[in-house]
Protein backbone atom coordinates (compact mmCIF):
# COMPACT_ATOMS: atom_id res chain seq x y z
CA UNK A 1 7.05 -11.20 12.55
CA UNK A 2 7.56 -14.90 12.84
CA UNK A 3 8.85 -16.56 9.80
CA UNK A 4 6.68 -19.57 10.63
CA UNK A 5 3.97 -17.36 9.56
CA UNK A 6 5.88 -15.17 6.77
CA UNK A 7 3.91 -15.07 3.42
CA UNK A 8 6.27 -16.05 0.38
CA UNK A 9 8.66 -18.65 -0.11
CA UNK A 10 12.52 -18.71 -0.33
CA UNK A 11 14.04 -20.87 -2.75
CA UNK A 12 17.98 -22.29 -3.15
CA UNK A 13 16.97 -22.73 -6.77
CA UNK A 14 17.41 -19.29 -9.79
CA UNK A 15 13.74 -18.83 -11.44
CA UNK A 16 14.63 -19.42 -15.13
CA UNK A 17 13.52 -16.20 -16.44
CA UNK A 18 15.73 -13.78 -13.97
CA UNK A 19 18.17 -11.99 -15.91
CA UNK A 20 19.74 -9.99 -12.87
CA UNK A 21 20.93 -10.24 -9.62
CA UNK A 22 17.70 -7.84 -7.82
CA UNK A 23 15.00 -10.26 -9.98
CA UNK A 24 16.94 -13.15 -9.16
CA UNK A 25 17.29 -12.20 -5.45
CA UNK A 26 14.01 -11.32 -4.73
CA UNK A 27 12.35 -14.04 -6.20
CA UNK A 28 14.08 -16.51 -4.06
CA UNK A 29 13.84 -14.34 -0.94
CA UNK A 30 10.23 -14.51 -1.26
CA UNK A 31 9.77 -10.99 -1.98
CA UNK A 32 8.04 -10.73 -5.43
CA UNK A 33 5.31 -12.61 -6.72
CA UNK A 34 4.80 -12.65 -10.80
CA UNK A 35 1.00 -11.85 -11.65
CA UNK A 36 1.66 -11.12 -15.34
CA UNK A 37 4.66 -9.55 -17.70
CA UNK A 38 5.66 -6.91 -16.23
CA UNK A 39 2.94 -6.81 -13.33
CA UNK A 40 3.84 -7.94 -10.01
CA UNK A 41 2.44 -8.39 -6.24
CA UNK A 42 4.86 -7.33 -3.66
CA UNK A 43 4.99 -9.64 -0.33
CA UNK A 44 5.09 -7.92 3.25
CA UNK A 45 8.94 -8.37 3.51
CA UNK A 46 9.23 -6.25 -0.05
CA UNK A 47 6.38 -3.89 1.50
CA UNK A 48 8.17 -2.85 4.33
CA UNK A 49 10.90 -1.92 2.46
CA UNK A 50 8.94 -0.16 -0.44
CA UNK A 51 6.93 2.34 2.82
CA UNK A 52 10.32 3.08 3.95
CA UNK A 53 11.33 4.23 0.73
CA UNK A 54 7.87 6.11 0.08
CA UNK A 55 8.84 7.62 4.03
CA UNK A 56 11.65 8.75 2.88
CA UNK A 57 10.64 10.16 -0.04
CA UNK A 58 7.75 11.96 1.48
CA UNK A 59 10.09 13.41 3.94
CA UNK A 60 12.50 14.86 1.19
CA UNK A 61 9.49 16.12 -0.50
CA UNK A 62 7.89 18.16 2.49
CA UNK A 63 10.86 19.81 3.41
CA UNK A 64 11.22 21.33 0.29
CA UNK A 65 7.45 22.45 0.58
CA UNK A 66 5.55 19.78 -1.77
CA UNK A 67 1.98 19.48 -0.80
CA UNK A 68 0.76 15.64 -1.04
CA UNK A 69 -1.61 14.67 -3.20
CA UNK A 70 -3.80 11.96 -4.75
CA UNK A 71 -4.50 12.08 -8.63
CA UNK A 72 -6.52 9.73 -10.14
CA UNK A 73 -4.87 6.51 -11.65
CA UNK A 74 -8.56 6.45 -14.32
CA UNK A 75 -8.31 9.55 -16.57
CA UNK A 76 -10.67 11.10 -18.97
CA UNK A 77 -9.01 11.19 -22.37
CA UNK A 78 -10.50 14.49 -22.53
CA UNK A 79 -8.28 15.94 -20.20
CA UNK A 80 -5.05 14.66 -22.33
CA UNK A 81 -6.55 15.62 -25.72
CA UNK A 82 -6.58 19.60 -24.16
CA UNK A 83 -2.28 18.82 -23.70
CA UNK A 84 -2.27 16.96 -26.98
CA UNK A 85 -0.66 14.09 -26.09
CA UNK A 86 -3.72 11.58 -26.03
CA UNK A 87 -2.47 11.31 -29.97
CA UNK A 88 0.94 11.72 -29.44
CA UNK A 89 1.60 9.08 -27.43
CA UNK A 90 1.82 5.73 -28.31
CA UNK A 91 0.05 2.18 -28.06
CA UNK A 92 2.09 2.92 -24.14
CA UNK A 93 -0.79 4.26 -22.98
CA UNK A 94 -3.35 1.88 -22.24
CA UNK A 95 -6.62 3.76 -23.21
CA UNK A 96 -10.11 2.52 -23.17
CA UNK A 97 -14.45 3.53 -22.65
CA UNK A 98 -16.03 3.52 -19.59
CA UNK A 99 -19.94 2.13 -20.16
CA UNK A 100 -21.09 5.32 -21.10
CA UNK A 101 -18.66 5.17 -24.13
CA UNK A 102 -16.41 7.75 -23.01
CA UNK A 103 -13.21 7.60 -23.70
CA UNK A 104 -10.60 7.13 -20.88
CA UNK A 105 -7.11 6.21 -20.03
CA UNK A 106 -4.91 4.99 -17.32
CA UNK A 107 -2.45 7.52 -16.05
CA UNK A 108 0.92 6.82 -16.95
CA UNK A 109 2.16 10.01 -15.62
CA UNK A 110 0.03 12.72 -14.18
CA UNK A 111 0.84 16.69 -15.55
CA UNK A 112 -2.25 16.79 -17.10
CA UNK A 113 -4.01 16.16 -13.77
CA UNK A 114 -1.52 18.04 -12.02
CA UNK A 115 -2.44 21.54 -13.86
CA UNK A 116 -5.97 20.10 -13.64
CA UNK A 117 -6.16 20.90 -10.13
CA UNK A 118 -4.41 23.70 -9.36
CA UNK A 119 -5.83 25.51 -12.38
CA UNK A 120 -8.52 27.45 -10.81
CA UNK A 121 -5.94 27.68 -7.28
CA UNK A 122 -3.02 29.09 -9.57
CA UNK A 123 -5.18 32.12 -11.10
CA UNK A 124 -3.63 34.77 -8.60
CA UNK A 125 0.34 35.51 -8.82
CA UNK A 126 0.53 35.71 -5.08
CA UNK A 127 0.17 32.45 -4.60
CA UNK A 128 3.47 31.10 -6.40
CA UNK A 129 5.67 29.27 -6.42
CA UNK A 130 3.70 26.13 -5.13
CA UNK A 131 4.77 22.37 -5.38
CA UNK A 132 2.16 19.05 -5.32
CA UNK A 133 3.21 15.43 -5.36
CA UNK A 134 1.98 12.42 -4.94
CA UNK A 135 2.99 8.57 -4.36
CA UNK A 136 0.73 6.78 -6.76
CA UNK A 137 0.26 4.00 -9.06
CA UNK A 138 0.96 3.88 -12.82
CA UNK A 139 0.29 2.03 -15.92
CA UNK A 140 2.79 2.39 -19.05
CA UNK A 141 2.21 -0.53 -21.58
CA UNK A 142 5.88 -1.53 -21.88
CA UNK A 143 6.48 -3.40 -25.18
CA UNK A 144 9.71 -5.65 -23.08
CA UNK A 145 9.25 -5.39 -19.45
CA UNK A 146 12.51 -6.73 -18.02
CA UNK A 147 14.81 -8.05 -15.07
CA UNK A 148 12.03 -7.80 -12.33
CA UNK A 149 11.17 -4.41 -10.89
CA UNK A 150 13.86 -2.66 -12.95
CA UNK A 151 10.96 -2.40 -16.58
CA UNK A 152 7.33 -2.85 -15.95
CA UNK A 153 3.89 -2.11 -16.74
CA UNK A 154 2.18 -1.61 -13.46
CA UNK A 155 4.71 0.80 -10.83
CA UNK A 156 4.17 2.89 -7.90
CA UNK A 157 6.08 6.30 -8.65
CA UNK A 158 6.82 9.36 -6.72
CA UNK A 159 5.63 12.48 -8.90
CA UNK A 160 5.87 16.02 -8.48
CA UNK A 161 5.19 19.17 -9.75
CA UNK A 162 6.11 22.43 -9.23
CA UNK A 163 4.17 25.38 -10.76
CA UNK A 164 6.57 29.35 -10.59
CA UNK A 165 6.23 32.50 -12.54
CA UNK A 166 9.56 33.37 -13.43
CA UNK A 167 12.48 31.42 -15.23
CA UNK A 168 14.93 31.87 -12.55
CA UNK A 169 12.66 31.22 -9.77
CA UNK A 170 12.28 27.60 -11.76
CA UNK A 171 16.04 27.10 -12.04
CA UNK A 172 16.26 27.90 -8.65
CA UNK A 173 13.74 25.10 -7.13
CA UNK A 174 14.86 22.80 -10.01
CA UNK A 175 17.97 23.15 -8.02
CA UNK A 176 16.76 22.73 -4.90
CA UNK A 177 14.79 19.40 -5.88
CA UNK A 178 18.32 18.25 -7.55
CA UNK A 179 19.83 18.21 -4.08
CA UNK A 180 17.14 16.66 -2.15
CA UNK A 181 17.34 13.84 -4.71
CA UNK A 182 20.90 13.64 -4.11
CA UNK A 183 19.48 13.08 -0.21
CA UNK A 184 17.20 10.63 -1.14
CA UNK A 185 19.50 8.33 -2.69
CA UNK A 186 21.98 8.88 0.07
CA UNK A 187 19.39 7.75 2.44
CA UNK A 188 18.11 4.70 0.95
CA UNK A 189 22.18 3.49 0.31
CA UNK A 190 23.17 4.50 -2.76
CA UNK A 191 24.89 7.79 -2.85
CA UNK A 192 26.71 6.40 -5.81
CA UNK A 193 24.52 7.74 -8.50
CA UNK A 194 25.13 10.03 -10.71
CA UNK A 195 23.06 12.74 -12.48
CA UNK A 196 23.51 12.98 -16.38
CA UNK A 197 21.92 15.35 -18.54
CA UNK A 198 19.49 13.72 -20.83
CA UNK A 199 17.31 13.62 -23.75
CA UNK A 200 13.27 15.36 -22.35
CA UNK A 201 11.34 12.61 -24.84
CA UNK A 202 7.58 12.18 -24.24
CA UNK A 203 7.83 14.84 -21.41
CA UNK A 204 9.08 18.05 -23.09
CA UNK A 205 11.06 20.84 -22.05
CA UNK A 206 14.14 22.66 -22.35
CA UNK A 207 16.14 21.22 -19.45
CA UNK A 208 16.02 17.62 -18.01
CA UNK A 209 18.22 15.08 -15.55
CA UNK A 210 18.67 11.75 -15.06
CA UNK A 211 19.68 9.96 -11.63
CA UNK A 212 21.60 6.86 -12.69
CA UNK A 213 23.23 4.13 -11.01
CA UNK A 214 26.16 2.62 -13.08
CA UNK A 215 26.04 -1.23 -13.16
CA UNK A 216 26.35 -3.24 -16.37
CA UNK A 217 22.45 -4.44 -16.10
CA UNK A 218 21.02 -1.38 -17.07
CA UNK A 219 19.79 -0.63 -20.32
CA UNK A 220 20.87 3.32 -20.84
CA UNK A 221 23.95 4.17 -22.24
CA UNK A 222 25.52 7.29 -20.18
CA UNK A 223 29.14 8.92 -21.71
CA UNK A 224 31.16 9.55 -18.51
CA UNK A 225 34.34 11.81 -18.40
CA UNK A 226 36.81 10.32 -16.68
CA UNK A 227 38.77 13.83 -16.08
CA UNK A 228 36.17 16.28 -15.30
CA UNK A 229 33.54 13.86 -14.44
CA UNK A 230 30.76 15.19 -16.81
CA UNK A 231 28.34 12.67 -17.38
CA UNK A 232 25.70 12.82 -20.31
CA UNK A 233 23.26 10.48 -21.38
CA UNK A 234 24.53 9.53 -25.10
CA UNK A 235 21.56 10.51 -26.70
CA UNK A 236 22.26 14.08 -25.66
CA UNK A 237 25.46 13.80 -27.34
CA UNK A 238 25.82 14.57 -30.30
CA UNK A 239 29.16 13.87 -30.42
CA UNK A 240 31.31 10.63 -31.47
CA UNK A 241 34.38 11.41 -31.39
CA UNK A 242 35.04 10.87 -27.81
CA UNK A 243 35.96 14.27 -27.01
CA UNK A 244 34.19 15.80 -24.13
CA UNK A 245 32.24 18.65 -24.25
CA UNK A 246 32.98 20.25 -21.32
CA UNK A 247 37.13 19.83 -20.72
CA UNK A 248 37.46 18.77 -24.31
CA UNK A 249 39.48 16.40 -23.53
CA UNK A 250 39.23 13.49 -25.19
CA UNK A 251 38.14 11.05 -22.74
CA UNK A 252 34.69 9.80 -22.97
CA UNK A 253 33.55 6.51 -22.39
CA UNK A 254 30.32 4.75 -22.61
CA UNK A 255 29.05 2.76 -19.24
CA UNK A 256 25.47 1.34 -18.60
CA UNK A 257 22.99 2.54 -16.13
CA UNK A 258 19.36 2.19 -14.47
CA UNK A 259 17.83 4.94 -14.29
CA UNK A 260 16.18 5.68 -10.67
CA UNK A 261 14.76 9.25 -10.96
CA UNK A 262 14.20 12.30 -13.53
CA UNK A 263 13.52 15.72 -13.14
CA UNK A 264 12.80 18.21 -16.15
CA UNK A 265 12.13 22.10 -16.68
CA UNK A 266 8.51 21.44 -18.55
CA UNK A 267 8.28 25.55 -18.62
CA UNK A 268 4.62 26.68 -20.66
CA UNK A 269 3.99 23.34 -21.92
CA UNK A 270 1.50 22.09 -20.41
CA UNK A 271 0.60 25.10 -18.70
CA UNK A 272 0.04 26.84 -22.28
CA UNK A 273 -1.87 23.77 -23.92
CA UNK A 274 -4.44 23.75 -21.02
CA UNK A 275 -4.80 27.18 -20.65
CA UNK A 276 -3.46 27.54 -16.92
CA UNK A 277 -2.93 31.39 -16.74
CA UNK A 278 -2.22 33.77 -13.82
CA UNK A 279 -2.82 37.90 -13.71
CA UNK A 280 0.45 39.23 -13.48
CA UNK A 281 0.54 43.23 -12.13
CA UNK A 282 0.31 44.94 -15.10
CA UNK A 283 -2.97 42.81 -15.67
CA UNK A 284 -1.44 40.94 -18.38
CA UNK A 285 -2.76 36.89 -18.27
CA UNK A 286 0.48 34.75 -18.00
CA UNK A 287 1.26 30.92 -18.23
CA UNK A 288 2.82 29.53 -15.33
CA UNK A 289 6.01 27.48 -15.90
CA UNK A 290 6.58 24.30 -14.39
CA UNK A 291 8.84 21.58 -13.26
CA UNK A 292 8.17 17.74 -12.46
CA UNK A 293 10.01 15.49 -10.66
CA UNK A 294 9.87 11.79 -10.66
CA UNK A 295 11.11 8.69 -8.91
CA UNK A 296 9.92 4.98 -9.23
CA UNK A 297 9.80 3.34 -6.07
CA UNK A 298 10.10 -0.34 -6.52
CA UNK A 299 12.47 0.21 -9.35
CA UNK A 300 14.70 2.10 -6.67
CA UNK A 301 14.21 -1.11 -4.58
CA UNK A 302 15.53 -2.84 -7.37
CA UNK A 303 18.36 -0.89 -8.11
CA UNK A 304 19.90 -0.71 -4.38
CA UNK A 305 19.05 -4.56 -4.67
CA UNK A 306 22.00 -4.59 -7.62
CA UNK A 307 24.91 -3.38 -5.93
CA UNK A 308 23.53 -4.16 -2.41
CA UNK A 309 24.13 -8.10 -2.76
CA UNK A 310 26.58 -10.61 -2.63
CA UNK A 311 27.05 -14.53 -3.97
CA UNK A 312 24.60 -15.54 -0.58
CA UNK A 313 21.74 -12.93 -1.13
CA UNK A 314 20.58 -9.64 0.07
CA UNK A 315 22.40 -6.94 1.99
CA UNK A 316 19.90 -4.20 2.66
CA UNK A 317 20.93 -0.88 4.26
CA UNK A 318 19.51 -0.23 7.65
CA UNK A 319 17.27 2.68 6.86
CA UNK A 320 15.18 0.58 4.23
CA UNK A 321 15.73 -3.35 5.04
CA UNK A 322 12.41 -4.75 5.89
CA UNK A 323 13.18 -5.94 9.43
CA UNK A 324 16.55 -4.62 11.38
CA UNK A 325 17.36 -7.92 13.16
CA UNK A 326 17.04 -11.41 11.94
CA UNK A 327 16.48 -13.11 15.39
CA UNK A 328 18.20 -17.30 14.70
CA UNK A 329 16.83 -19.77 17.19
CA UNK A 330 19.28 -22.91 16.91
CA UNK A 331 17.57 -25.96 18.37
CA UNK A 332 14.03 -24.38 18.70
CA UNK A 333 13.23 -27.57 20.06
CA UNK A 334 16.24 -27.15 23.24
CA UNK A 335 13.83 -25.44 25.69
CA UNK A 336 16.04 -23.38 27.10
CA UNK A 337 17.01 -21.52 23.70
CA UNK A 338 12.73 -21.41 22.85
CA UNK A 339 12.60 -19.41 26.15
CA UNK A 340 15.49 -16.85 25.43
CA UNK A 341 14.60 -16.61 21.97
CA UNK A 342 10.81 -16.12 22.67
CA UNK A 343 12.04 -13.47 25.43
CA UNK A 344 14.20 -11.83 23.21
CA UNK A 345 12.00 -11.39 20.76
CA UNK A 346 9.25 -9.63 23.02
CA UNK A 347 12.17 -7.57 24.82
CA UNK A 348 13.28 -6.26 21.31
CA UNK A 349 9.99 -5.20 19.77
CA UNK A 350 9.09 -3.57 22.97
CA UNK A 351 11.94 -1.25 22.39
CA UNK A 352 10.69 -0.42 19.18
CA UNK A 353 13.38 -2.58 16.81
CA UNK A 354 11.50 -4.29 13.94
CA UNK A 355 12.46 -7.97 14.20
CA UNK A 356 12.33 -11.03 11.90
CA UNK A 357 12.12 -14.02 14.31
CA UNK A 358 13.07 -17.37 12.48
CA UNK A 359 11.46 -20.12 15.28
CA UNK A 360 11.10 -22.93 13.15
CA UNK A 361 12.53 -26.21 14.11
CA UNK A 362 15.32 -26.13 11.15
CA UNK A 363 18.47 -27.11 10.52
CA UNK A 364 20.83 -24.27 11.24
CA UNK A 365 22.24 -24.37 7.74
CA UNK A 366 18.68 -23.84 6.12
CA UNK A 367 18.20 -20.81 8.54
CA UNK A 368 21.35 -19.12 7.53
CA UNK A 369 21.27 -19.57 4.57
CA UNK A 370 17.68 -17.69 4.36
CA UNK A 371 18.75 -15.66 6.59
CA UNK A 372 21.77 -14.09 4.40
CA UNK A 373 18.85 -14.42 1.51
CA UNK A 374 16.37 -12.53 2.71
CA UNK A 375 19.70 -10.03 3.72
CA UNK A 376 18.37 -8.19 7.17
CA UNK A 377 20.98 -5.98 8.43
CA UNK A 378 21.96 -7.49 12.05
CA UNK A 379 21.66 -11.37 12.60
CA UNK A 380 21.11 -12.42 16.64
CA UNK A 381 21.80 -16.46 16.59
CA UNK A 382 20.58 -18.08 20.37
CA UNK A 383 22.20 -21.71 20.15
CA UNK A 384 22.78 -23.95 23.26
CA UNK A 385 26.11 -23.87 23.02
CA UNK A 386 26.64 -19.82 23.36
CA UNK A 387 23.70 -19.97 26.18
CA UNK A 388 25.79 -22.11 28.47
CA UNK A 389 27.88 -19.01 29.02
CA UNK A 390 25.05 -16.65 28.83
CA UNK A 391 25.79 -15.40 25.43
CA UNK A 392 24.55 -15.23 21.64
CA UNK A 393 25.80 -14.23 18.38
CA UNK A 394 25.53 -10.88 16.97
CA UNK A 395 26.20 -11.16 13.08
CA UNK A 396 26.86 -8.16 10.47
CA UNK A 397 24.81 -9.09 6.96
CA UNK A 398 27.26 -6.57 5.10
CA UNK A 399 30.72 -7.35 6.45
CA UNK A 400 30.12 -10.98 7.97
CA UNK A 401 31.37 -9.64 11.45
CA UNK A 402 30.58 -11.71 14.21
CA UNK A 403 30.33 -10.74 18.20
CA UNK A 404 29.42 -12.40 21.26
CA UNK A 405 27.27 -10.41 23.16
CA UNK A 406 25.44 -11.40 26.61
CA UNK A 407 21.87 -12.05 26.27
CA UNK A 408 20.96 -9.31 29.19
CA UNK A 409 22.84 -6.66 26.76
CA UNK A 410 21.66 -7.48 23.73
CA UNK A 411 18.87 -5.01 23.41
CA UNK A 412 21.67 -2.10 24.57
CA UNK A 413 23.77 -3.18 21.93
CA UNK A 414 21.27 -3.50 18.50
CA UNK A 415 19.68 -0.01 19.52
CA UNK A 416 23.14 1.56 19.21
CA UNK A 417 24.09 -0.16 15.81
CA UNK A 418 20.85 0.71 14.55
CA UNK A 419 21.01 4.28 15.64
CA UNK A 420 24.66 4.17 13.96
CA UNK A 421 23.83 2.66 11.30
CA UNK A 422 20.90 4.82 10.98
CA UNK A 423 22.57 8.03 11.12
CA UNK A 424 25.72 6.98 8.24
CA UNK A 425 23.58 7.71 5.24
């Protein structure tokens, strides 16, 4: 991609709403495009990133043995009237009639559709345990979306759902999914977060998690042990005394966090309200139990966008930045850095490395400084200077390393960091 012809603009100047650094960021890197409170249109550059994340995600997924699938975002109230939360739930839910007057919703989370489908499929015991998720877009009436992707209304989320017939063999998979999501977060660059025990809300259940990354934008409140290490969101406990409930020592205290996943033992509910059952061997009709498992995926943009950034912009990890190399032609007019650059660029993309390939006739201090905006991993700068001796600039985006490289070894060089780089998370 050229950025000549890159949709979305970058800006020196903070939007006056943004009240963190990922809203901020990507609304002057030309990311993120505001369509309405809460509601946003992602750019290319923000799309790449978001499919790697969904790639990712889908990997992590299949190799615990989900099954993907596609629920339907439109909903027939019907269908959450049988769980009973169509009157549970709150003015969240956006609900409304289709023109034969029937009344529908939009999905803001999908078990009801889940045990919709596999209903008739989950009649015989043989065939569990089983696991179904999708990547799919939601719609949760949020009374204060906030700080960009981190609240919205409108969000593409990663759900699953895993149906079992025992207890233990749901505590065992619940386990299982607890470690790929450990993986997950590795992989997209932030193996820093934490899993706290939290409060099951809306969802039900006996047993539920939260992934949370720490940072003082986030609007949970998580009680963290500083000598045992037990964390807990604080409305799970019930205790203020700061003694903790696991050491009992008393050393709690209260940090902030965004939350970038959930997982929850649902057991019979949902499976009991819609009468899902299965024929166990003594012929006796059982409810399944079940699990879900959820992560949002442009709020997990978001959140490795908040400790992923410095005072210049962006700093994406390799596995999810949008482009790998940010390819700098100094002087596009100099005709001799046009052709290396122009060569460069084809030689690159041949080999299968996803480049960003700034060839406007700019100022060099405008392209940097977009350049450490829009925060692409490796930087290549051709200049007339470095070509008189048959070199060019290889730049780090995280540590602000620089190397000269020769031109001819270029492509040698970026395939090896990538491949490192690749391989670290």
């Amino acid at each position: 991609m050229k950025v000549s012809q890159l949709i979305g603009e970058r800006t020196k100047e903070r939007p006056a709403d943004c009240t963190a650094p990922s809203h901020t960021l990507m609304m002057r890197g030309g990311y993120l495009c505001s369509v309405a409170s809460g509601i946003w249109s992602q750019t290319s550059a923000l799309r790449r990133v978001t499919r790697k994340i969904e790639d990712i995600l889908r990997g992590e997924m299949e190799a615990i043995g989900g099954q993907e699938v596609q629920l339907p975002v439109v909903m027939p109230a019907a269908l959450w009237q049988e769980s009973g939360r169509y009157e549970s739930i709150g003015a969240e839910m956006a609900r409304f009639s289709d023109r034969n007057g029937t009344p529908m919703v939009l999905g803001m989370t999908h078990e009801e559709a889940a045990v919709h489908l596999v209903r008739e499929y989950g009649r015989r015991a043989e065939r569990y345990p089983f696991m179904i998720y999708q990547i799919q877009t939601k719609f949760r009436d949020e009374a204060r979306p906030r700080a960009g992707l981190i609240r919205v209304r409108e969000f593409t989320m990663k759900d699953a759902y895993s149906f079992h017939t025992t207890q233990a063999d749901l505590e065992d998979y619940y386990s299982e999914c607890h470690r790929a999501y450990e993986r997950i977060f590795a992989k997209v660059g932030i193996p820093e977060v934490v899993s706290v025990l939290s409060d099951s809300g809306m969802m039900g259940g006996a047993v539920s998690h939260e992934f949370m990354l720490l940072t003082d934008i986030g609007e949970d409140s998580i009680a963290v042990c500083a000598d045992c290490g037990f964390h807990a969101n604080t409305e799970v406990l019930r205790r203020d005394d700061g003694i903790c409930p696991v050491c009992g020592k008393q050393s709690i205290t209260v940090k902030r966090g965004i939350e970038v996943g959930n997982i929850f033992q649902l057991g019979t509910k949902y499976t009991r309200a819609m009468h899902m059952t299965y024929r166990a061997q003594n012929g006796e009709e059982r409810h399944p139990l079940m699990g879900c498992y959820g992560i949002g995926v442009g709020r997990l943009a978001a959140a490795v966008c908040e400790v992923r950034h410095d005072d210049r912009g962006l700093v994406w990890p390799m596995r999810i930045a949008p482009w790998q190399v940010h390819l700098c032609a100094v002087r596009a007019d100099d005709a001799a850095v046009h052709s290396t650059a122009d060569a460069l660029y084809k030689q690159l993309s041949s080999c299968g490395i996803e480049v960003l390939y700034d060839d406007r006739d700019v100022r060099a201090g405008v392209m940097f400084a977009e350049a450490d905006l829009m925060g692409v991993p490796l930087r290549v700068v051709i200049s007339p200077r470095n070509l008189e001796n048959g070199m060019a600039e290889l730049c780090f985006r995280d540590s602000g390393e620089v190397r000269m490289v020769r031109t001819e070894a270029l492509c040698t060089q970026i395939s090896l960091l990538i491949r490192s780089q690749s391989s670290e998370s």
